[in-house]
PDB file of N, CA and C in Angstrom:
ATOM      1  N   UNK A   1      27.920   0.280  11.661  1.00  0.00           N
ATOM      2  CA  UNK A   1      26.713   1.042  11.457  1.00  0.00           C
ATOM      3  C   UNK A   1      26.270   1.013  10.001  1.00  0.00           C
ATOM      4  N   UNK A   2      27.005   1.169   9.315  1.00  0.00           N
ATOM      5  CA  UNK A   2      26.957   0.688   7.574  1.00  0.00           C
ATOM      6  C   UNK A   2      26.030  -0.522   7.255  1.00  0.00           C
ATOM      7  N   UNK A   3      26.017  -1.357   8.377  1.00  0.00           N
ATOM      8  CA  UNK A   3      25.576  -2.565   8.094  1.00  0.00           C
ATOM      9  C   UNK A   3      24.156  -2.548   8.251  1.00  0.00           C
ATOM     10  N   UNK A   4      24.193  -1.723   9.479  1.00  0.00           N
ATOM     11  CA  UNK A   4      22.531  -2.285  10.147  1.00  0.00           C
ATOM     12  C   UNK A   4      21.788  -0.984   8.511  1.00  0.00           C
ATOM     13  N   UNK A   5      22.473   0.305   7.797  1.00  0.00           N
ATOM     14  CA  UNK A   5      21.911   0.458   7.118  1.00  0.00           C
ATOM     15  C   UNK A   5      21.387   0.084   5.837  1.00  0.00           C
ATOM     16  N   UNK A   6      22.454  -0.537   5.788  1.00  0.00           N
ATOM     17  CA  UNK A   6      22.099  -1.718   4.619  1.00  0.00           C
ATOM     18  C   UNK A   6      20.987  -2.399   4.559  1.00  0.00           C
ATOM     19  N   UNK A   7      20.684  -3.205   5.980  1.00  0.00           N
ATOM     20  CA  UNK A   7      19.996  -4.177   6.219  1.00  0.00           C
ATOM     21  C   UNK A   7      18.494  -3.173   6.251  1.00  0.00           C
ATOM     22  N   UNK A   8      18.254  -2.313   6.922  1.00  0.00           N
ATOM     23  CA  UNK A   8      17.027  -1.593   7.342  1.00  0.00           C
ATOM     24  C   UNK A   8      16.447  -1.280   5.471  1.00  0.00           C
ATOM     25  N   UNK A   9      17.453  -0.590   4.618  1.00  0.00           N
ATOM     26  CA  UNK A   9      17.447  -0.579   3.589  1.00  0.00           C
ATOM     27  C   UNK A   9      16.733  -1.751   2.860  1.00  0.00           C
ATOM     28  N   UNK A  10      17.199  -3.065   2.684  1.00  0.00           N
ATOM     29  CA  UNK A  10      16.809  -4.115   2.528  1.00  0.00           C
ATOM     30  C   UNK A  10      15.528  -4.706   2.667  1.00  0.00           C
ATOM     31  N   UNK A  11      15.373  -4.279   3.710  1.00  0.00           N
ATOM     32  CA  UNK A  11      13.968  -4.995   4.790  1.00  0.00           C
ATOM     33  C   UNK A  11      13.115  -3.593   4.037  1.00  0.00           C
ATOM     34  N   UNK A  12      13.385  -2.484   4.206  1.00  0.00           N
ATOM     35  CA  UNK A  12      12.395  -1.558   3.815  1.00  0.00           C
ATOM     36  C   UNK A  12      12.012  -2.126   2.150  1.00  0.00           C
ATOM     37  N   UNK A  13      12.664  -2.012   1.337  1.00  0.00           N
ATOM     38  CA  UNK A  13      12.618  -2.871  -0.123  1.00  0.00           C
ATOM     39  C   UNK A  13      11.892  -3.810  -0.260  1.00  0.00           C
ATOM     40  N   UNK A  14      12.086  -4.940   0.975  1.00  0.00           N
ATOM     41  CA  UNK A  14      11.438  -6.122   0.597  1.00  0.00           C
ATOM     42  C   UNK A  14       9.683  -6.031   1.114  1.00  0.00           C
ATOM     43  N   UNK A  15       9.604  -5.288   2.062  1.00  0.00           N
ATOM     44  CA  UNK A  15       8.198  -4.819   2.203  1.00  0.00           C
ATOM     45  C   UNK A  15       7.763  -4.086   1.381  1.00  0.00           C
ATOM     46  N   UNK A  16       7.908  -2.866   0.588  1.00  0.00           N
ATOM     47  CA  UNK A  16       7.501  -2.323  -0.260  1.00  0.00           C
ATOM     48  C   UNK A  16       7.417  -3.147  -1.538  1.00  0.00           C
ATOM     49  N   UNK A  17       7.953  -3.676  -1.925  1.00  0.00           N
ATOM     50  CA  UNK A  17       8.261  -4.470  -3.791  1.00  0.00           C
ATOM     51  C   UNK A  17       6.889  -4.961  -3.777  1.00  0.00           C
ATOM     52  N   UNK A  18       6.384  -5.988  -2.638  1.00  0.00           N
ATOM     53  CA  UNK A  18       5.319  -6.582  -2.867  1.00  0.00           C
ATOM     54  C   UNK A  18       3.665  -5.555  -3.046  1.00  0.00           C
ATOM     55  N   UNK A  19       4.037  -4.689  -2.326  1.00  0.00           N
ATOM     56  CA  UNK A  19       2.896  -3.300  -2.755  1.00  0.00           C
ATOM     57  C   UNK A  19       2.988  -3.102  -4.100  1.00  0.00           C
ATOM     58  N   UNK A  20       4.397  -2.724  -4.286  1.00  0.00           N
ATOM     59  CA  UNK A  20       4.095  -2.125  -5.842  1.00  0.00           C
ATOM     60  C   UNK A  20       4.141  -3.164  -6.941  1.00  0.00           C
ATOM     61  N   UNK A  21       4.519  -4.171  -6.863  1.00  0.00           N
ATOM     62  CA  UNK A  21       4.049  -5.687  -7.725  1.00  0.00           C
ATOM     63  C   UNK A  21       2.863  -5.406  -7.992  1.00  0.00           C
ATOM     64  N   UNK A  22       1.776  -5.482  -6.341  1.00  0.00           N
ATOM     65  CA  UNK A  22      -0.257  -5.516  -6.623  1.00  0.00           C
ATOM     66  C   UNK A  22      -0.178  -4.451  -7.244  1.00  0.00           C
ATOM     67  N   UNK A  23      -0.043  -3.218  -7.168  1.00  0.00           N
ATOM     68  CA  UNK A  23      -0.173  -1.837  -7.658  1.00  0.00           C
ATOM     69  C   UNK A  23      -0.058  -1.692  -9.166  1.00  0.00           C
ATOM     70  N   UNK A  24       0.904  -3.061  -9.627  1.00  0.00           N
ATOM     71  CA  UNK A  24       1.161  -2.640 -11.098  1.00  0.00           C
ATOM     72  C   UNK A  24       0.870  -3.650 -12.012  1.00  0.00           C
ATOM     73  N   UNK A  25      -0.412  -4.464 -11.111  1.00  0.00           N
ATOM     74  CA  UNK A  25      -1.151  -5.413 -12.268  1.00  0.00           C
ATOM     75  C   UNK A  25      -1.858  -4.908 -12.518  1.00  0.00           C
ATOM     76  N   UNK A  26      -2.290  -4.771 -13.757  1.00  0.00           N
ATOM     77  CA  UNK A  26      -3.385  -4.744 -15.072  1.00  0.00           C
ATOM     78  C   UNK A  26      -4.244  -5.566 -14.956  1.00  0.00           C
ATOM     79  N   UNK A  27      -5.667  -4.721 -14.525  1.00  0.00           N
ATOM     80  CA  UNK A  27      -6.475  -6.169 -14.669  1.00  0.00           C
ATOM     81  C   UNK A  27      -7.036  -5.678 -16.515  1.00  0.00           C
ATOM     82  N   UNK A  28      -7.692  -7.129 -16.504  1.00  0.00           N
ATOM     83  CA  UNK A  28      -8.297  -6.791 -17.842  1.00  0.00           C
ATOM     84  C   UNK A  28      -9.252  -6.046 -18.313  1.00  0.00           C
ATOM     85  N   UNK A  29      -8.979  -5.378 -19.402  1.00  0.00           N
ATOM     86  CA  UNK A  29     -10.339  -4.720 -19.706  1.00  0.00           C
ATOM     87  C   UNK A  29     -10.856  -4.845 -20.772  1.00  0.00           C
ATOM     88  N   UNK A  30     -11.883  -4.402 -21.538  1.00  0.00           N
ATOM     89  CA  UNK A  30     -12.343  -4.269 -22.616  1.00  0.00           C
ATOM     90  C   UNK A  30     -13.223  -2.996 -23.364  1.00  0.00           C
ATOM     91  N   UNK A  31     -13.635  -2.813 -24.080  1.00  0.00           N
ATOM     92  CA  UNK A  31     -14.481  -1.613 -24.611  1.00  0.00           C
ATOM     93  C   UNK A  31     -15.739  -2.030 -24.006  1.00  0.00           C
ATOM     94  N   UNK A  32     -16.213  -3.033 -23.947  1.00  0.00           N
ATOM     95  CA  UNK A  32     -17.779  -3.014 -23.474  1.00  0.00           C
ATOM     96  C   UNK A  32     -18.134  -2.820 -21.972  1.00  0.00           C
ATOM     97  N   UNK A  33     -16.916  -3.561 -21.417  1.00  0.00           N
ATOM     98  CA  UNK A  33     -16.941  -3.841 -20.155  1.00  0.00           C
ATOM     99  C   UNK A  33     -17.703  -2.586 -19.400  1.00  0.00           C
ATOM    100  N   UNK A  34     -17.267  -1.076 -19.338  1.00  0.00           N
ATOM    101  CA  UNK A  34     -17.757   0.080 -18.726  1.00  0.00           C
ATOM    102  C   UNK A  34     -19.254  -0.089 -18.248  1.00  0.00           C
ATOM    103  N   UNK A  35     -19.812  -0.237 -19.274  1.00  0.00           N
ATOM    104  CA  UNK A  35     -21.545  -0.468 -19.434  1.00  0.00           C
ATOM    105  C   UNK A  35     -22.320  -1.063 -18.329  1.00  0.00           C
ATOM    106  N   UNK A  36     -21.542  -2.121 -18.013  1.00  0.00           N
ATOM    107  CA  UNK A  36     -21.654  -3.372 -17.457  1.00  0.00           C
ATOM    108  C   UNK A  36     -21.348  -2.998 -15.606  1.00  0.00           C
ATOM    109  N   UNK A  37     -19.955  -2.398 -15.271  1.00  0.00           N
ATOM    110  CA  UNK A  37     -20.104  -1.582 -14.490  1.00  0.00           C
ATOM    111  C   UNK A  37     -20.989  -0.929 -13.970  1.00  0.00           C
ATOM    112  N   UNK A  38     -21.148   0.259 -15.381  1.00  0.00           N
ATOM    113  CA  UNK A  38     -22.338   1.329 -14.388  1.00  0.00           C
ATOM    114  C   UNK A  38     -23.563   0.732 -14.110  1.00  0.00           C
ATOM    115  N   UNK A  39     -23.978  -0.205 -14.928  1.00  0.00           N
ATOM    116  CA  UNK A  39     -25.006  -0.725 -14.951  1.00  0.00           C
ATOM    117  C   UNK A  39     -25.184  -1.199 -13.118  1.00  0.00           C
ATOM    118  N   UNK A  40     -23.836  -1.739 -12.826  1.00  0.00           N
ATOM    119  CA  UNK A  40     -23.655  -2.479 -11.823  1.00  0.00           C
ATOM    120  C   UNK A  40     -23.580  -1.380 -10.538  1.00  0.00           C
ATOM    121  N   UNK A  41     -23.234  -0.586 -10.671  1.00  0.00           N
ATOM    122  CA  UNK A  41     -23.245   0.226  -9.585  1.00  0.00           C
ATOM    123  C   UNK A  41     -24.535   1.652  -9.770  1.00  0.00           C
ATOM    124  N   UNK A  42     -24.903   1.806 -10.677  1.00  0.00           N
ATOM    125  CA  UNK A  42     -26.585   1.822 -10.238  1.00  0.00           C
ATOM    126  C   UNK A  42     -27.303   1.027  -9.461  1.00  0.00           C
ATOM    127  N   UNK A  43     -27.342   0.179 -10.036  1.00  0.00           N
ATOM    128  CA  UNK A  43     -27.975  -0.692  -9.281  1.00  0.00           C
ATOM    129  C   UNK A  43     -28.002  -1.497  -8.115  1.00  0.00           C
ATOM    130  N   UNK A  44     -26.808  -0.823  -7.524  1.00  0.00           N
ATOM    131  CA  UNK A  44     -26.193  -1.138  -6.131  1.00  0.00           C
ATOM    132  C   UNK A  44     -26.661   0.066  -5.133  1.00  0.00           C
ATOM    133  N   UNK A  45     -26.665   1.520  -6.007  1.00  0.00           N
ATOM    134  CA  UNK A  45     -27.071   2.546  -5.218  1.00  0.00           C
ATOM    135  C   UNK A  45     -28.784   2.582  -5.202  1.00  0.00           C
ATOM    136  N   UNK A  46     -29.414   2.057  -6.197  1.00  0.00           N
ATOM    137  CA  UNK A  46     -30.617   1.895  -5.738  1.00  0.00           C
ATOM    138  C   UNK A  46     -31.135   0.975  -5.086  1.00  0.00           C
ATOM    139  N   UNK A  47     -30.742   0.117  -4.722  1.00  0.00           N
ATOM    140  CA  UNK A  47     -31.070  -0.958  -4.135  1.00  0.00           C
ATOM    141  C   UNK A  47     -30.181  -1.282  -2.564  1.00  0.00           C
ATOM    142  N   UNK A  48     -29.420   0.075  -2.126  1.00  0.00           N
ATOM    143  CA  UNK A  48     -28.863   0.282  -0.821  1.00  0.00           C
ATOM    144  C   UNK A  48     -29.876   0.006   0.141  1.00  0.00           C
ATOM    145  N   UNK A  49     -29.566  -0.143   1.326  1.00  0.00           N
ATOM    146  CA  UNK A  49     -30.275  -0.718   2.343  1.00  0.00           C
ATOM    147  C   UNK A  49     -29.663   0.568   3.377  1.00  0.00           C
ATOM    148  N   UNK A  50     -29.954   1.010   4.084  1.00  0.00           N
ATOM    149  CA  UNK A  50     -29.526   1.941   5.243  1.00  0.00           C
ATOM    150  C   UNK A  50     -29.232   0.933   6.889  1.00  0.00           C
ATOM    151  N   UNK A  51     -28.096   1.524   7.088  1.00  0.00           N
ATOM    152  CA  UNK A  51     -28.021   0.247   8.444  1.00  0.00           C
ATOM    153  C   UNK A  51     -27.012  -0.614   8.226  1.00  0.00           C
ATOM    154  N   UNK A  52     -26.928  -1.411   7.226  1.00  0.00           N
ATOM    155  CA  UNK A  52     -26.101  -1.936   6.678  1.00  0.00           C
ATOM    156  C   UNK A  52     -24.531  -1.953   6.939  1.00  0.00           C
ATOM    157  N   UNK A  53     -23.380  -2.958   6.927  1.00  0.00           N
ATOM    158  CA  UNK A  53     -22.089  -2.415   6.855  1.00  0.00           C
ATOM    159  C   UNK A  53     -21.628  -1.855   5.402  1.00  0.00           C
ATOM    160  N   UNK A  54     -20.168  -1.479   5.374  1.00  0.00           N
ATOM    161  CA  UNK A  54     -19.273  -1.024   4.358  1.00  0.00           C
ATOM    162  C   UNK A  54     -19.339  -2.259   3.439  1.00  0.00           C
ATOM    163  N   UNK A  55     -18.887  -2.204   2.504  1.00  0.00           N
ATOM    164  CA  UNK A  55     -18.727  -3.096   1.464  1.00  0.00           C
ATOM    165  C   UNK A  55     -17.259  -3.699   1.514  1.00  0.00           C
ATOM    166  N   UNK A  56     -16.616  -5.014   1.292  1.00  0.00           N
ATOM    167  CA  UNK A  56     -15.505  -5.167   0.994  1.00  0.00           C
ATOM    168  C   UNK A  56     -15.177  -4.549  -0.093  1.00  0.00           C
ATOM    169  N   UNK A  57     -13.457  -3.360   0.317  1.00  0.00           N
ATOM    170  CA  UNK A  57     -12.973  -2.895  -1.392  1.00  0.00           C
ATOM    171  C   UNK A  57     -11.824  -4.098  -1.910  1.00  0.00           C
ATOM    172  N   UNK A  58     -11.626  -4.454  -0.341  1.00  0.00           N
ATOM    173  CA  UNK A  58     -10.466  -5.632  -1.209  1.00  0.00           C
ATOM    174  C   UNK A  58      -8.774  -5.014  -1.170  1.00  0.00           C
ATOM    175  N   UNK A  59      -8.896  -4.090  -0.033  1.00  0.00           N
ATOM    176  CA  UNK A  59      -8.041  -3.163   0.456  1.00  0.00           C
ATOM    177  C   UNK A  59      -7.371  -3.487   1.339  1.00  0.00           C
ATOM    178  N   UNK A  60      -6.031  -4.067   1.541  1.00  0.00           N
ATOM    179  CA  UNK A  60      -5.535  -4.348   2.739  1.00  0.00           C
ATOM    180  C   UNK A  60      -4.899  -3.173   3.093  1.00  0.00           C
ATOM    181  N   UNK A  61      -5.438  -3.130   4.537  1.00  0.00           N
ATOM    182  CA  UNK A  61      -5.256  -2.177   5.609  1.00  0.00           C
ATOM    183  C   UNK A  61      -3.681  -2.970   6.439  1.00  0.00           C
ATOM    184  N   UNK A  62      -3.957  -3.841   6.541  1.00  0.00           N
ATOM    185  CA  UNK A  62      -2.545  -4.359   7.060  1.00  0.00           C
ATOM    186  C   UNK A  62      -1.198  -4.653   6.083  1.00  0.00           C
ATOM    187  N   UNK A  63      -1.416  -3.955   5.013  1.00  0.00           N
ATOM    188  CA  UNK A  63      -0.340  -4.062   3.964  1.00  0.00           C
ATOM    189  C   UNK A  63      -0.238  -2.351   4.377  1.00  0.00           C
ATOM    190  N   UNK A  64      -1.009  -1.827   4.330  1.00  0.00           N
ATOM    191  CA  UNK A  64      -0.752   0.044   4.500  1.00  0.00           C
ATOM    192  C   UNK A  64       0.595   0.024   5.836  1.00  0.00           C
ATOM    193  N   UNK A  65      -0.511  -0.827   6.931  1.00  0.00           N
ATOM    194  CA  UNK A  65       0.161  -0.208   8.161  1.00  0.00           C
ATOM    195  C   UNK A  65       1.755  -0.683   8.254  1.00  0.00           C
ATOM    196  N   UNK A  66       1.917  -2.108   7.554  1.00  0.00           N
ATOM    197  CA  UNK A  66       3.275  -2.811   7.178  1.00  0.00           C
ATOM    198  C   UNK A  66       4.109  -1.803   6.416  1.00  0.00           C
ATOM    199  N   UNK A  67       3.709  -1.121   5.401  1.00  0.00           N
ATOM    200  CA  UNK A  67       4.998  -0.176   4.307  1.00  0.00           C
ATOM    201  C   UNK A  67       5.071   1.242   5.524  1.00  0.00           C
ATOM    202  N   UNK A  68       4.179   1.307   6.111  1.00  0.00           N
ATOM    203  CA  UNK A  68       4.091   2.651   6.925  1.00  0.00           C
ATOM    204  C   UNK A  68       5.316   2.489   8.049  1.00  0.00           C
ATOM    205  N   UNK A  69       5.065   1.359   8.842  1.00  0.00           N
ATOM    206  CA  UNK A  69       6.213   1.202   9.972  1.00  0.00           C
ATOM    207  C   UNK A  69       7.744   0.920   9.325  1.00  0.00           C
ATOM    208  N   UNK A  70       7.659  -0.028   8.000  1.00  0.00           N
ATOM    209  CA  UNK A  70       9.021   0.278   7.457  1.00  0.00           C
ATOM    210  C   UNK A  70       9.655   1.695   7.209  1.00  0.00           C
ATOM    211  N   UNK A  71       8.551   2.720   6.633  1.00  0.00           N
ATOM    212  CA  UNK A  71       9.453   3.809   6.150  1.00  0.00           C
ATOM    213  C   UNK A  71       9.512   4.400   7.419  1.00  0.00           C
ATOM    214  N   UNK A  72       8.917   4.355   8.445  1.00  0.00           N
ATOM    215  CA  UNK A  72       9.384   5.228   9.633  1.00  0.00           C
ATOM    216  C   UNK A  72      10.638   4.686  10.125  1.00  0.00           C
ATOM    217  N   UNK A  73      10.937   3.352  10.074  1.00  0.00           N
ATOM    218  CA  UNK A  73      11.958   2.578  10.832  1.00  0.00           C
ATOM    219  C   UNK A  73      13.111   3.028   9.844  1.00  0.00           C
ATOM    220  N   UNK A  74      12.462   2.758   8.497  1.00  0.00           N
ATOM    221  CA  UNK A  74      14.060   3.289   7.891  1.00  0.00           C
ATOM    222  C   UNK A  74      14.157   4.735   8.165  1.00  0.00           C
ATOM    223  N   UNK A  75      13.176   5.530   8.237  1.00  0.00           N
ATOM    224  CA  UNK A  75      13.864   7.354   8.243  1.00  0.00           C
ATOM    225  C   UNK A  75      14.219   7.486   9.512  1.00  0.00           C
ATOM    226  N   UNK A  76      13.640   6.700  10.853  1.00  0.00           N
ATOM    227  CA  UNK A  76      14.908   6.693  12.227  1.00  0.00           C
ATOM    228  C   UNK A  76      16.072   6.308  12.186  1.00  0.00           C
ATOM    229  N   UNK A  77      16.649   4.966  11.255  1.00  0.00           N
ATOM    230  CA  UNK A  77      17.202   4.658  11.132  1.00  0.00           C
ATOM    231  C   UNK A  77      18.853   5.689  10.356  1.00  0.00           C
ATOM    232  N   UNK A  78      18.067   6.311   9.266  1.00  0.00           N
ATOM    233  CA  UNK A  78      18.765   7.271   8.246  1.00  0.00           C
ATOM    234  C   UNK A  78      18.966   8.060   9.214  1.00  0.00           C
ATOM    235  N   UNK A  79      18.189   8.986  10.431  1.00  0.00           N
ATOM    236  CA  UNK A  79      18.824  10.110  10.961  1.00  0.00           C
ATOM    237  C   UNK A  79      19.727   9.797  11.958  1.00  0.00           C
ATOM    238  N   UNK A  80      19.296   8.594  12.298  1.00  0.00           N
ATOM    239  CA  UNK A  80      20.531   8.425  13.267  1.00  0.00           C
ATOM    240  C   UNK A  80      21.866   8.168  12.996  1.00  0.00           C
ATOM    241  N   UNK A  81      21.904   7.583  11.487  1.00  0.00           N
ATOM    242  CA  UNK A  81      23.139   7.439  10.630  1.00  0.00           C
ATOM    243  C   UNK A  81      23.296   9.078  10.598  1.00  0.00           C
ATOM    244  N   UNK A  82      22.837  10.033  10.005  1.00  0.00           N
ATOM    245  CA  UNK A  82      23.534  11.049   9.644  1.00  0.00           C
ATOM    246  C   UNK A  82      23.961  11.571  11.287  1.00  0.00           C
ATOM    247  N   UNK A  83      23.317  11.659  11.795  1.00  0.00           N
ATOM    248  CA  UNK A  83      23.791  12.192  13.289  1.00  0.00           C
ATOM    249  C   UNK A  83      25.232  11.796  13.649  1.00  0.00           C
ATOM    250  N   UNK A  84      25.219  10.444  13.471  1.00  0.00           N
ATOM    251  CA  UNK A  84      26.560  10.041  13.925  1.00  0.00           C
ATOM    252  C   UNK A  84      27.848  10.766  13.404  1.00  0.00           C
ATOM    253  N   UNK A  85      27.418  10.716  11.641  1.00  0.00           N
ATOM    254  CA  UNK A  85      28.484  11.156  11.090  1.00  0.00           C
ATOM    255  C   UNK A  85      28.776  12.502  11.538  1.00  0.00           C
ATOM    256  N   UNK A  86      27.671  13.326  11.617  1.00  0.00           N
ATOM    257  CA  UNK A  86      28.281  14.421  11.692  1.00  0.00           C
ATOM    258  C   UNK A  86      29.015  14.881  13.173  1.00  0.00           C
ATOM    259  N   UNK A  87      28.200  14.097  13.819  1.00  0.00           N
ATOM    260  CA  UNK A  87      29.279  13.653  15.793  1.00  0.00           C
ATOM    261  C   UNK A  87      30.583  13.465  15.747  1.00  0.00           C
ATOM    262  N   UNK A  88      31.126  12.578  14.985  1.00  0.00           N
ATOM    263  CA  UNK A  88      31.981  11.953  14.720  1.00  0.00           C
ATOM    264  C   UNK A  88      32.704  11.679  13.994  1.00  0.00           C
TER     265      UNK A  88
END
């Protein structure tokens, strides 16, 4: 039983690392850059269209639902380890 926690352990790790890798790049910035932005998203809200879809954010939804089923699999995993022990 040690083992399979190890392993669930593992697998939970190796799905998460790659989240927090994207999570902890720096994109570049600069002092002017801001300007340039708002500029840019004014001009996105005035020039909205009604009807229209969502915008790409560039958000993977299937990276969410991937770290989500790991940590559930590992916290079934963890209670059923403690259960045992304390059974047994």
């Amino acid at each position: 039983m040690r083992k399979l926690t190890v392993v669930a352990m593992a697998v939970a790790t190796a799905l998460v690392a790659p989240a927090l890798a994207l999570a902890a790049q720096n994109p570049s910035s600069s002092v002017g850059e801001g300007t340039e932005v708002q500029r840019t998203v004014v001009s996105g809200v005035a020039g909205a269209q009604s009807g229209g879809s969502l915008p790409f954010t560039g958000f993977s939804l299937a990276l969410i639902v991937i770290v989500a089923v790991a940590l559930l699999a590992t916290g079934f995993v963890l209670r059923r380890q403690s259960r045992a022990k304390v059974d047994g």
